[in-house]
PDB file of N, CA and C in Angstrom:
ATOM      1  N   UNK A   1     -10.145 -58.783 -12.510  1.00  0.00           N
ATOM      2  CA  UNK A   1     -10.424 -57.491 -13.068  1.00  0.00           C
ATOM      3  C   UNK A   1     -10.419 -56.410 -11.999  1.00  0.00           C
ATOM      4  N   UNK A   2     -10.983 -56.864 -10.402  1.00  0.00           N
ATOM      5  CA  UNK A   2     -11.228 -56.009  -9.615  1.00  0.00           C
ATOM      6  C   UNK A   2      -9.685 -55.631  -9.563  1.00  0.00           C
ATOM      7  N   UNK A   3      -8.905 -56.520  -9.156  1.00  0.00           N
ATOM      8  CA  UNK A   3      -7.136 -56.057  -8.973  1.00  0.00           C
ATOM      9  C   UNK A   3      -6.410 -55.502  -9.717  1.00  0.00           C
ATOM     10  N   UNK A   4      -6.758 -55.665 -11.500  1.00  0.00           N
ATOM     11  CA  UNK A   4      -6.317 -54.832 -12.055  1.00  0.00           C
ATOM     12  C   UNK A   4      -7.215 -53.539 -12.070  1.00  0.00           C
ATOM     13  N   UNK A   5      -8.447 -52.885 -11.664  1.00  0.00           N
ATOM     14  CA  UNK A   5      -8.381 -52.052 -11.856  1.00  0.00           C
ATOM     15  C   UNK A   5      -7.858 -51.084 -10.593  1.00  0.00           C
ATOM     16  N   UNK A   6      -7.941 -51.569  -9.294  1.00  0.00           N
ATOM     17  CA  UNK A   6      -7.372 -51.181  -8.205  1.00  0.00           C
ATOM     18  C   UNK A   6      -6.039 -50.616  -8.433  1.00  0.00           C
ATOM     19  N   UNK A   7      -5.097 -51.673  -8.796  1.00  0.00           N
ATOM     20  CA  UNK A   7      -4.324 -51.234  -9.089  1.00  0.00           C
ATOM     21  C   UNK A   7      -3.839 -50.370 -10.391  1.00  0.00           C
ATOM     22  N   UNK A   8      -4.549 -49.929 -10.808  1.00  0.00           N
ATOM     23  CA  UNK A   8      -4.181 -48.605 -11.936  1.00  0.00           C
ATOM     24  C   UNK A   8      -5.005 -47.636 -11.015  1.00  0.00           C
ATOM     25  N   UNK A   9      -5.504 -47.167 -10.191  1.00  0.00           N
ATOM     26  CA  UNK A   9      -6.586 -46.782  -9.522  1.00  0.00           C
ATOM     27  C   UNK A   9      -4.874 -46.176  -8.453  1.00  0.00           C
ATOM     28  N   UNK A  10      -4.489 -46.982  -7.843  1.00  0.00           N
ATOM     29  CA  UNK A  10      -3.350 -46.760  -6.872  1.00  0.00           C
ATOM     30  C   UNK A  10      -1.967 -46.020  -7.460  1.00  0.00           C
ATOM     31  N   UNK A  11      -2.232 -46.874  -9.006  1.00  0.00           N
ATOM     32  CA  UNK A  11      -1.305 -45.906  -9.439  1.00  0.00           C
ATOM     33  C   UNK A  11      -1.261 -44.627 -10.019  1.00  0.00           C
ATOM     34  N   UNK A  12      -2.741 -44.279 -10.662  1.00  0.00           N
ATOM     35  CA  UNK A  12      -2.653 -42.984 -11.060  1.00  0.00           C
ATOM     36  C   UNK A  12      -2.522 -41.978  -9.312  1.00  0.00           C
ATOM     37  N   UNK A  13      -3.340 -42.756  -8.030  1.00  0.00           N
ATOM     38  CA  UNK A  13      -3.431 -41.785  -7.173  1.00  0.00           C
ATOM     39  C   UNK A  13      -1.710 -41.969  -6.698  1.00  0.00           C
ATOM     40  N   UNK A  14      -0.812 -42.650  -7.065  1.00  0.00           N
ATOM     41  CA  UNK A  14       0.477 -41.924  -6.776  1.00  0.00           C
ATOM     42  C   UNK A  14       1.057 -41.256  -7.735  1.00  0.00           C
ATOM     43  N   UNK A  15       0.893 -41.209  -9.002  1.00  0.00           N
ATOM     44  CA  UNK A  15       1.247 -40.054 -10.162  1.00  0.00           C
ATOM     45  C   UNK A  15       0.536 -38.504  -9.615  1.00  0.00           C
ATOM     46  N   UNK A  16      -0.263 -38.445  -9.222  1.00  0.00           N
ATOM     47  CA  UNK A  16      -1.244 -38.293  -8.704  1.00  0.00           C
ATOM     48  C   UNK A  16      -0.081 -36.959  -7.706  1.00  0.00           C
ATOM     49  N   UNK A  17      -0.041 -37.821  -6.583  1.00  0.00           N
ATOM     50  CA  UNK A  17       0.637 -37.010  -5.047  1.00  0.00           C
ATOM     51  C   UNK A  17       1.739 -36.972  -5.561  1.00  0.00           C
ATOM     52  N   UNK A  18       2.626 -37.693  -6.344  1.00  0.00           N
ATOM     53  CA  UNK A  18       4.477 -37.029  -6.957  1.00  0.00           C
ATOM     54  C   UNK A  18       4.551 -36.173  -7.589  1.00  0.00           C
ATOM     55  N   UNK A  19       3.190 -35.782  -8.381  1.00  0.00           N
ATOM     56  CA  UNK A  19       3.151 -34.783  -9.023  1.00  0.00           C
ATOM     57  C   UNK A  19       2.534 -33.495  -8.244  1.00  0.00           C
ATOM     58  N   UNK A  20       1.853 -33.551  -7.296  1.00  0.00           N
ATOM     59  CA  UNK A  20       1.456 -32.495  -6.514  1.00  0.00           C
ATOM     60  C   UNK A  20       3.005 -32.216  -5.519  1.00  0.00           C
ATOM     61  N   UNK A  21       3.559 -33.123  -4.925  1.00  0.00           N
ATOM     62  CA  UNK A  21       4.860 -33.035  -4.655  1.00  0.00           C
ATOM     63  C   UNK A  21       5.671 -32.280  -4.887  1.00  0.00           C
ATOM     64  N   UNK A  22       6.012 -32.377  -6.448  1.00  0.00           N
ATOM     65  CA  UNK A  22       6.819 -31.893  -7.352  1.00  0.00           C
ATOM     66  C   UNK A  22       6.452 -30.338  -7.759  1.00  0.00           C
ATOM     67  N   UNK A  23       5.243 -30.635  -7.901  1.00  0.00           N
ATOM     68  CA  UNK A  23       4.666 -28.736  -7.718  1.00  0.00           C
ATOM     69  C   UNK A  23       4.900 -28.298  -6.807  1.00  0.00           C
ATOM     70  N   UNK A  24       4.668 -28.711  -5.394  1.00  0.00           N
ATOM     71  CA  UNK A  24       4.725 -27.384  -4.533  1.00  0.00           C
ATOM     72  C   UNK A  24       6.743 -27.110  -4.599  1.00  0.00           C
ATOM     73  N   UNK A  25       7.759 -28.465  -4.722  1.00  0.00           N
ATOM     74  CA  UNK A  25       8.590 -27.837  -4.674  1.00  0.00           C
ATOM     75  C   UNK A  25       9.492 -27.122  -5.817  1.00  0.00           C
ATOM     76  N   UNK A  26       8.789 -27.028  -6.623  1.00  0.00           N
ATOM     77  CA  UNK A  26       8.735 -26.343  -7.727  1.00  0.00           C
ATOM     78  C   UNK A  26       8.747 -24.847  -7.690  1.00  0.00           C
ATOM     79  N   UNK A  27       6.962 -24.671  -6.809  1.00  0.00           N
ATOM     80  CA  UNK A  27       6.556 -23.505  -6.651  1.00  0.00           C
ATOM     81  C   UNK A  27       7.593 -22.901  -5.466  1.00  0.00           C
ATOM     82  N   UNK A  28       8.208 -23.341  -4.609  1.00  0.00           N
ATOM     83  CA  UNK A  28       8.530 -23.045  -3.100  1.00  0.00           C
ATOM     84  C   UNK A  28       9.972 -22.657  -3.669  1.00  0.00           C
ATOM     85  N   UNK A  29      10.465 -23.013  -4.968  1.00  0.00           N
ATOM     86  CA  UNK A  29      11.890 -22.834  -5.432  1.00  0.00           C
ATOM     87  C   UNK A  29      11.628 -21.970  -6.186  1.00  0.00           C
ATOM     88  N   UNK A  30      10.979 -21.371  -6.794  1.00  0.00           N
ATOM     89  CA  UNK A  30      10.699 -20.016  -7.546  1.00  0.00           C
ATOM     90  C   UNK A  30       9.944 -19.288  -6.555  1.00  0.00           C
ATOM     91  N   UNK A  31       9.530 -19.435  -5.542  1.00  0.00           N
ATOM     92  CA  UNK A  31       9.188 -18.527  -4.696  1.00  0.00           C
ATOM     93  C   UNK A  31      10.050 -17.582  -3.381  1.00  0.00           C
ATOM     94  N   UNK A  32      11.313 -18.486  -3.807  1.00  0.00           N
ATOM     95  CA  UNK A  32      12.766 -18.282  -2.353  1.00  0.00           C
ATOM     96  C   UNK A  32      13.252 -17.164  -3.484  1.00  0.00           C
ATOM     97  N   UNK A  33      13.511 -18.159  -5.519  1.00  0.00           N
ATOM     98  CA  UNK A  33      13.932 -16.892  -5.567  1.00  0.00           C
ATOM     99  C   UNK A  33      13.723 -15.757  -6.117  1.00  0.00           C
ATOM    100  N   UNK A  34      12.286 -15.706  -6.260  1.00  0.00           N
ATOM    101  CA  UNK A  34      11.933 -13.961  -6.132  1.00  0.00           C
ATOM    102  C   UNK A  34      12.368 -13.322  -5.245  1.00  0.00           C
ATOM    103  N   UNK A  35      11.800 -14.014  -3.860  1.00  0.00           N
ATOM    104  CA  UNK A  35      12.412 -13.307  -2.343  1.00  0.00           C
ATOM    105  C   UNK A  35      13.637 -12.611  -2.373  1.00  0.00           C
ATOM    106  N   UNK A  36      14.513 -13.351  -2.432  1.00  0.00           N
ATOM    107  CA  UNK A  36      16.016 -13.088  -3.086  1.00  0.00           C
ATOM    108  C   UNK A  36      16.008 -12.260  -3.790  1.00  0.00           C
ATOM    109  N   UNK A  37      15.643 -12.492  -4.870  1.00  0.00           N
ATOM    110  CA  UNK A  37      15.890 -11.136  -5.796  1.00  0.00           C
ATOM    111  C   UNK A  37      15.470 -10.021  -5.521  1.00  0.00           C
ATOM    112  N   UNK A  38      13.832 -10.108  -5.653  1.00  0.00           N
ATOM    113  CA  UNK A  38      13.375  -8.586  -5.339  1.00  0.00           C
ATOM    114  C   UNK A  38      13.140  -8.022  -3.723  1.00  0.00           C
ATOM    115  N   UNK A  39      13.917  -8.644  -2.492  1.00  0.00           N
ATOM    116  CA  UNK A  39      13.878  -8.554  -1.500  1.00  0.00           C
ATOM    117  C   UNK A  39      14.558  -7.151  -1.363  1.00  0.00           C
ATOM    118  N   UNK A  40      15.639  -6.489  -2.061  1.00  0.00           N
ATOM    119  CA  UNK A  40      16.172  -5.545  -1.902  1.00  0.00           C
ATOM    120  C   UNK A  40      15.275  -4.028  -2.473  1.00  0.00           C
ATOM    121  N   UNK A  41      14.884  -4.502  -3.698  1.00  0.00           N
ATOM    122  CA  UNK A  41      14.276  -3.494  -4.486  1.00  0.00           C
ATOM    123  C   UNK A  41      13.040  -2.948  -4.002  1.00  0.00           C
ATOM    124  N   UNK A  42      11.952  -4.332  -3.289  1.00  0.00           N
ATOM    125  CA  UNK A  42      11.159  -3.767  -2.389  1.00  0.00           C
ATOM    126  C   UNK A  42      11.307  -2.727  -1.221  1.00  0.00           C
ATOM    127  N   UNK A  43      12.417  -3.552  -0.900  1.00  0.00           N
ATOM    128  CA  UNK A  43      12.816  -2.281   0.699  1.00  0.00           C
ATOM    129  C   UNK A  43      12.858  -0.947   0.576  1.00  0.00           C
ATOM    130  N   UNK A  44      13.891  -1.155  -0.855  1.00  0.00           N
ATOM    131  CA  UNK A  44      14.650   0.350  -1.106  1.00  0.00           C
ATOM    132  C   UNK A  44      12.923   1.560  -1.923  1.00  0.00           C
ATOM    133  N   UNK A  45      12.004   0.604  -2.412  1.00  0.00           N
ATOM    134  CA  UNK A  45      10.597   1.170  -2.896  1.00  0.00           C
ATOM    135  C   UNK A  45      10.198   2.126  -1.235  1.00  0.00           C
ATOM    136  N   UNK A  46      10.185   1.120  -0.711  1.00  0.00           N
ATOM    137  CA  UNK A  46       9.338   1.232   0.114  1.00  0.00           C
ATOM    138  C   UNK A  46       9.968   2.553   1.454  1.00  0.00           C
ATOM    139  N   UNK A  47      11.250   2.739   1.466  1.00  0.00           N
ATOM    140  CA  UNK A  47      12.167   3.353   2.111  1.00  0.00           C
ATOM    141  C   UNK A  47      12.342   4.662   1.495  1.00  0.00           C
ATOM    142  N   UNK A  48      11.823   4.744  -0.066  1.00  0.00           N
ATOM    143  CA  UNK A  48      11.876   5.923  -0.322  1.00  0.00           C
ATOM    144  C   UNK A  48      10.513   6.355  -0.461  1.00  0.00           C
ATOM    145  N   UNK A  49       8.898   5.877  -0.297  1.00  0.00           N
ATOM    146  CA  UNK A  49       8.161   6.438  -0.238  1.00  0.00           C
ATOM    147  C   UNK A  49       7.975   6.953   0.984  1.00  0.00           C
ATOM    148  N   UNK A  50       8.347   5.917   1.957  1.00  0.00           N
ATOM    149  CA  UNK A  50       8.603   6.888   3.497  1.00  0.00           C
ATOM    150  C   UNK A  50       9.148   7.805   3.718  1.00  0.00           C
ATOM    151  N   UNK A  51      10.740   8.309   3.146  1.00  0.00           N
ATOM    152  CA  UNK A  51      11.164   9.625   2.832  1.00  0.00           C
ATOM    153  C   UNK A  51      10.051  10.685   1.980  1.00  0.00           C
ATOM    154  N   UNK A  52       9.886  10.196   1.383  1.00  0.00           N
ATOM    155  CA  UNK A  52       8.813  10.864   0.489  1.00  0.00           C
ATOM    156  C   UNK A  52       7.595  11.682   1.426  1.00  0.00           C
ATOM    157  N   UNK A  53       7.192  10.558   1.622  1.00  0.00           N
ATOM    158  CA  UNK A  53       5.995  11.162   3.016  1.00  0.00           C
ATOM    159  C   UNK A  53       6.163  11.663   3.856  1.00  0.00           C
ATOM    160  N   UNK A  54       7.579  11.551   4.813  1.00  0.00           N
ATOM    161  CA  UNK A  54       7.731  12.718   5.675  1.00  0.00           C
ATOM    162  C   UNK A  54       8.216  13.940   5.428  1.00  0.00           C
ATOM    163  N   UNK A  55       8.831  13.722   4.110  1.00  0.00           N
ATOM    164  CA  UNK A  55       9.512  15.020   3.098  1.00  0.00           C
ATOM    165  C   UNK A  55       7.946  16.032   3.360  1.00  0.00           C
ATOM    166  N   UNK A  56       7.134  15.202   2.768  1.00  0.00           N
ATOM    167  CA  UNK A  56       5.781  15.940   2.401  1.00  0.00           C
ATOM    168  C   UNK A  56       5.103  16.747   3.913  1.00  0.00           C
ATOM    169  N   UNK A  57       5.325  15.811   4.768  1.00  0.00           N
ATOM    170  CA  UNK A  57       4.181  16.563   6.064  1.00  0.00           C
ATOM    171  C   UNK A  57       5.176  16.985   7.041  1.00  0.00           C
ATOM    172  N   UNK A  58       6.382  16.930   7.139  1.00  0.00           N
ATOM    173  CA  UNK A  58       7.323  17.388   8.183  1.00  0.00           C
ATOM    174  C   UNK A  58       7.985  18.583   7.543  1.00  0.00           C
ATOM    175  N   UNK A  59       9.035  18.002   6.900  1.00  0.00           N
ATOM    176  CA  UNK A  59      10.191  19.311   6.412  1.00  0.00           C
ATOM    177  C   UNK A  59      10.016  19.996   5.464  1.00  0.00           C
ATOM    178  N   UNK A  60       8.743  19.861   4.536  1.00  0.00           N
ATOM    179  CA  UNK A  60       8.401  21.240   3.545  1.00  0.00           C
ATOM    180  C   UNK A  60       7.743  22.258   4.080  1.00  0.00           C
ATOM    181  N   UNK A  61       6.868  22.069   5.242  1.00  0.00           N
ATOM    182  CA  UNK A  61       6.205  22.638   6.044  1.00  0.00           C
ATOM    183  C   UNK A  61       6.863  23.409   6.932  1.00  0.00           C
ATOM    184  N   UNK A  62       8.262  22.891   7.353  1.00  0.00           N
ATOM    185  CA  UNK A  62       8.781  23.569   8.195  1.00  0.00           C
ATOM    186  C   UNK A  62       9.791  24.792   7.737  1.00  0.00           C
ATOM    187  N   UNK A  63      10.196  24.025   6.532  1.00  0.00           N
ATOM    188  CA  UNK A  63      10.976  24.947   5.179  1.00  0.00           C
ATOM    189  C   UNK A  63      10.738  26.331   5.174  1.00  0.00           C
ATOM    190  N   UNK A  64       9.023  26.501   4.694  1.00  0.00           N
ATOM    191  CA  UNK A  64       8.149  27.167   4.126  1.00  0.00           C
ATOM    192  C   UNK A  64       7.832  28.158   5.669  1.00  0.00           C
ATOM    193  N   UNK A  65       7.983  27.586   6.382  1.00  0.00           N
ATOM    194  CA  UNK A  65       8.296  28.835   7.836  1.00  0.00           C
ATOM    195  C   UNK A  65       9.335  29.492   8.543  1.00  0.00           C
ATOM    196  N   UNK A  66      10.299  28.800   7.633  1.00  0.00           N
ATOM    197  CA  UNK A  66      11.679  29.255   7.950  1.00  0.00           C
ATOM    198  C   UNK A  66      12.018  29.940   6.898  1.00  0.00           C
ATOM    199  N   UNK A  67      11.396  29.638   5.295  1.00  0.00           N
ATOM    200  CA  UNK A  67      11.934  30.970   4.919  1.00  0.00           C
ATOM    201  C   UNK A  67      10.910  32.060   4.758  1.00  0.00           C
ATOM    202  N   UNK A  68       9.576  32.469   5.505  1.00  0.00           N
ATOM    203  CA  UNK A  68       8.847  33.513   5.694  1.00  0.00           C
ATOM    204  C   UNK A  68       9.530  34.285   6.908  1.00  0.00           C
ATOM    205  N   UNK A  69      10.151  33.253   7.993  1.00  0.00           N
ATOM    206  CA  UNK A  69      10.662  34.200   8.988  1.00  0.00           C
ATOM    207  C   UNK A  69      11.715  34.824   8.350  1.00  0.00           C
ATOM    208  N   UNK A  70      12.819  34.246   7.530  1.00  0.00           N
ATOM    209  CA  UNK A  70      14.199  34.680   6.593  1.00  0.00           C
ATOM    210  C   UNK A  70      13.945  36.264   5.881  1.00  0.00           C
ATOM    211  N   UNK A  71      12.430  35.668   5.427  1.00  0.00           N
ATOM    212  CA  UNK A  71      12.275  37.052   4.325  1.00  0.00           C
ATOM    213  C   UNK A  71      11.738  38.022   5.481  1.00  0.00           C
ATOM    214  N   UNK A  72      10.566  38.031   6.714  1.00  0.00           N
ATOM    215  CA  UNK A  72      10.180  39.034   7.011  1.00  0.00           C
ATOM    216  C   UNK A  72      11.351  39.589   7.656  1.00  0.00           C
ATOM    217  N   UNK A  73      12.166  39.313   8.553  1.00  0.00           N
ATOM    218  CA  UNK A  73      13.787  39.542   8.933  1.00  0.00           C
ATOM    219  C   UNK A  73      14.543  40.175   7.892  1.00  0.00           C
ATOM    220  N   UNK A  74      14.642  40.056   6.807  1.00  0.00           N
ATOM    221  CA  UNK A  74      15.084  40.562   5.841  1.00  0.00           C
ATOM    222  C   UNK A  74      14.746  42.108   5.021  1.00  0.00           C
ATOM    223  N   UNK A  75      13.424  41.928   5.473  1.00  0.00           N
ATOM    224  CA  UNK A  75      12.420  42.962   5.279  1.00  0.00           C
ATOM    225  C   UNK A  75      12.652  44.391   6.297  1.00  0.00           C
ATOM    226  N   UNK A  76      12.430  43.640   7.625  1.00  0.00           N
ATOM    227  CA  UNK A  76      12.821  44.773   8.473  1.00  0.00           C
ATOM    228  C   UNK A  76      14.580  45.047   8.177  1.00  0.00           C
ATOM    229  N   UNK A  77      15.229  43.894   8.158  1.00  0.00           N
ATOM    230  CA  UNK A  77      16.517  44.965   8.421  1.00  0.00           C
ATOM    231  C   UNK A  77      16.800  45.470   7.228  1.00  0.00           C
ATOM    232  N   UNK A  78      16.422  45.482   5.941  1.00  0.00           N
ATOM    233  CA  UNK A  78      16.541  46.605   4.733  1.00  0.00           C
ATOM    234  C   UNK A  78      15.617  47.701   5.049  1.00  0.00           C
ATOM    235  N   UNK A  79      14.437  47.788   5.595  1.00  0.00           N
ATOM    236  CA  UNK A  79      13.735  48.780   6.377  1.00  0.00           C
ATOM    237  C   UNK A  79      14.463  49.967   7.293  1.00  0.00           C
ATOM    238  N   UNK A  80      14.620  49.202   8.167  1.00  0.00           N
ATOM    239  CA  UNK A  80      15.615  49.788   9.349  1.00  0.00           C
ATOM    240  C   UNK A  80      16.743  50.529   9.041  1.00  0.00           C
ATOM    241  N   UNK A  81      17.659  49.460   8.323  1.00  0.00           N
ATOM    242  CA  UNK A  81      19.357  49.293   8.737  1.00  0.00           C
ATOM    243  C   UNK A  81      19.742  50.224   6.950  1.00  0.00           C
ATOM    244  N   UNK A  82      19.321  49.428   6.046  1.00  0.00           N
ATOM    245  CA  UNK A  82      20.020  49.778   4.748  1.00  0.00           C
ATOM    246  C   UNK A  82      19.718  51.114   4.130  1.00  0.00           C
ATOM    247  N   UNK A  83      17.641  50.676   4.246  1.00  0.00           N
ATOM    248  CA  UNK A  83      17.761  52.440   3.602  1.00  0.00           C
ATOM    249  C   UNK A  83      17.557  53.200   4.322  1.00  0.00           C
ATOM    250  N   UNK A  84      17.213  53.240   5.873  1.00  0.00           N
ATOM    251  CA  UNK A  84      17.613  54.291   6.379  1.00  0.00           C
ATOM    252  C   UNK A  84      19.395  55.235   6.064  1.00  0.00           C
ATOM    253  N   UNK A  85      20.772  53.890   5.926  1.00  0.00           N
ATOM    254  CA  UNK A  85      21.448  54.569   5.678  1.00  0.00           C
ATOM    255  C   UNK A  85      21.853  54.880   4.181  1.00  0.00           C
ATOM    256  N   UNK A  86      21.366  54.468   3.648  1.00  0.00           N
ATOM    257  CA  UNK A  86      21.761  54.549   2.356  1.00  0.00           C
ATOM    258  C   UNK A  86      20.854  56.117   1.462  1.00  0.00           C
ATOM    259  N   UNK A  87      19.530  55.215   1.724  1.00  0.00           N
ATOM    260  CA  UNK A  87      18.404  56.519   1.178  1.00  0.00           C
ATOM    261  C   UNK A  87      18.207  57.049   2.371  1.00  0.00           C
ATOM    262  N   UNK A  88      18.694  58.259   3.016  1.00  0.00           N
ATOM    263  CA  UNK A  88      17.676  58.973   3.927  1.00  0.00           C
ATOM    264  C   UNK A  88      16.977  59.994   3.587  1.00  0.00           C
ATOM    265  N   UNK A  89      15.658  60.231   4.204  1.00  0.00           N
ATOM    266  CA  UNK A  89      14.656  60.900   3.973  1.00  0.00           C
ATOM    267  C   UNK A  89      14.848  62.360   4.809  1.00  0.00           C
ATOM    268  N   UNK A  90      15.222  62.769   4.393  1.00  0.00           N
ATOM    269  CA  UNK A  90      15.331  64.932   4.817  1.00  0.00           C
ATOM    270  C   UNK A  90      14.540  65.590   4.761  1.00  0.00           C
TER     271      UNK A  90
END
């Protein structure tokens, strides 16, 4: 009795590890191909929130001072240049 139960004892603990086996390469084969798949879509996420963010603290900022210098420049030389000749004051 002791041998038969040993041995069902040996055999569930190898159903047991073939089946833990079989899971991880199970899991490790649906895990390559997510990688694969969404390996691109992540990047390209992630590549445009970085554009995004320096959009935000670099070049809108710098935008936004380039066209105050545009307009005050603009300001004086319609000041100066246009209506002095256009409208003059007598």
């Amino acid at each position: 009795m002791k041998k038969a139960m040993r041995k069902v004892n040996d055999d569930i603990n190898v159903l047991i590890v073939k089946s833990s086996i079989r899971a991880r390469i199970i899991l490790k084969k649906s895990l390559v191909i997510r990688d694969e798949r969404g390996e691109f879509g992540i990047g390209s996420i992630i590549s445009v929130a970085i554009g995004l963010i320096v959009g935000a603290f670099v070049l809108i900022p710098g935008a936004r001072v380039f066209a105050t210098t545009v307009l005050d420049d603009m300001k004086s030389w319609w000041g100066t240049n246009i209506k002095s000749t256009l409208f003059p004051i007598n």
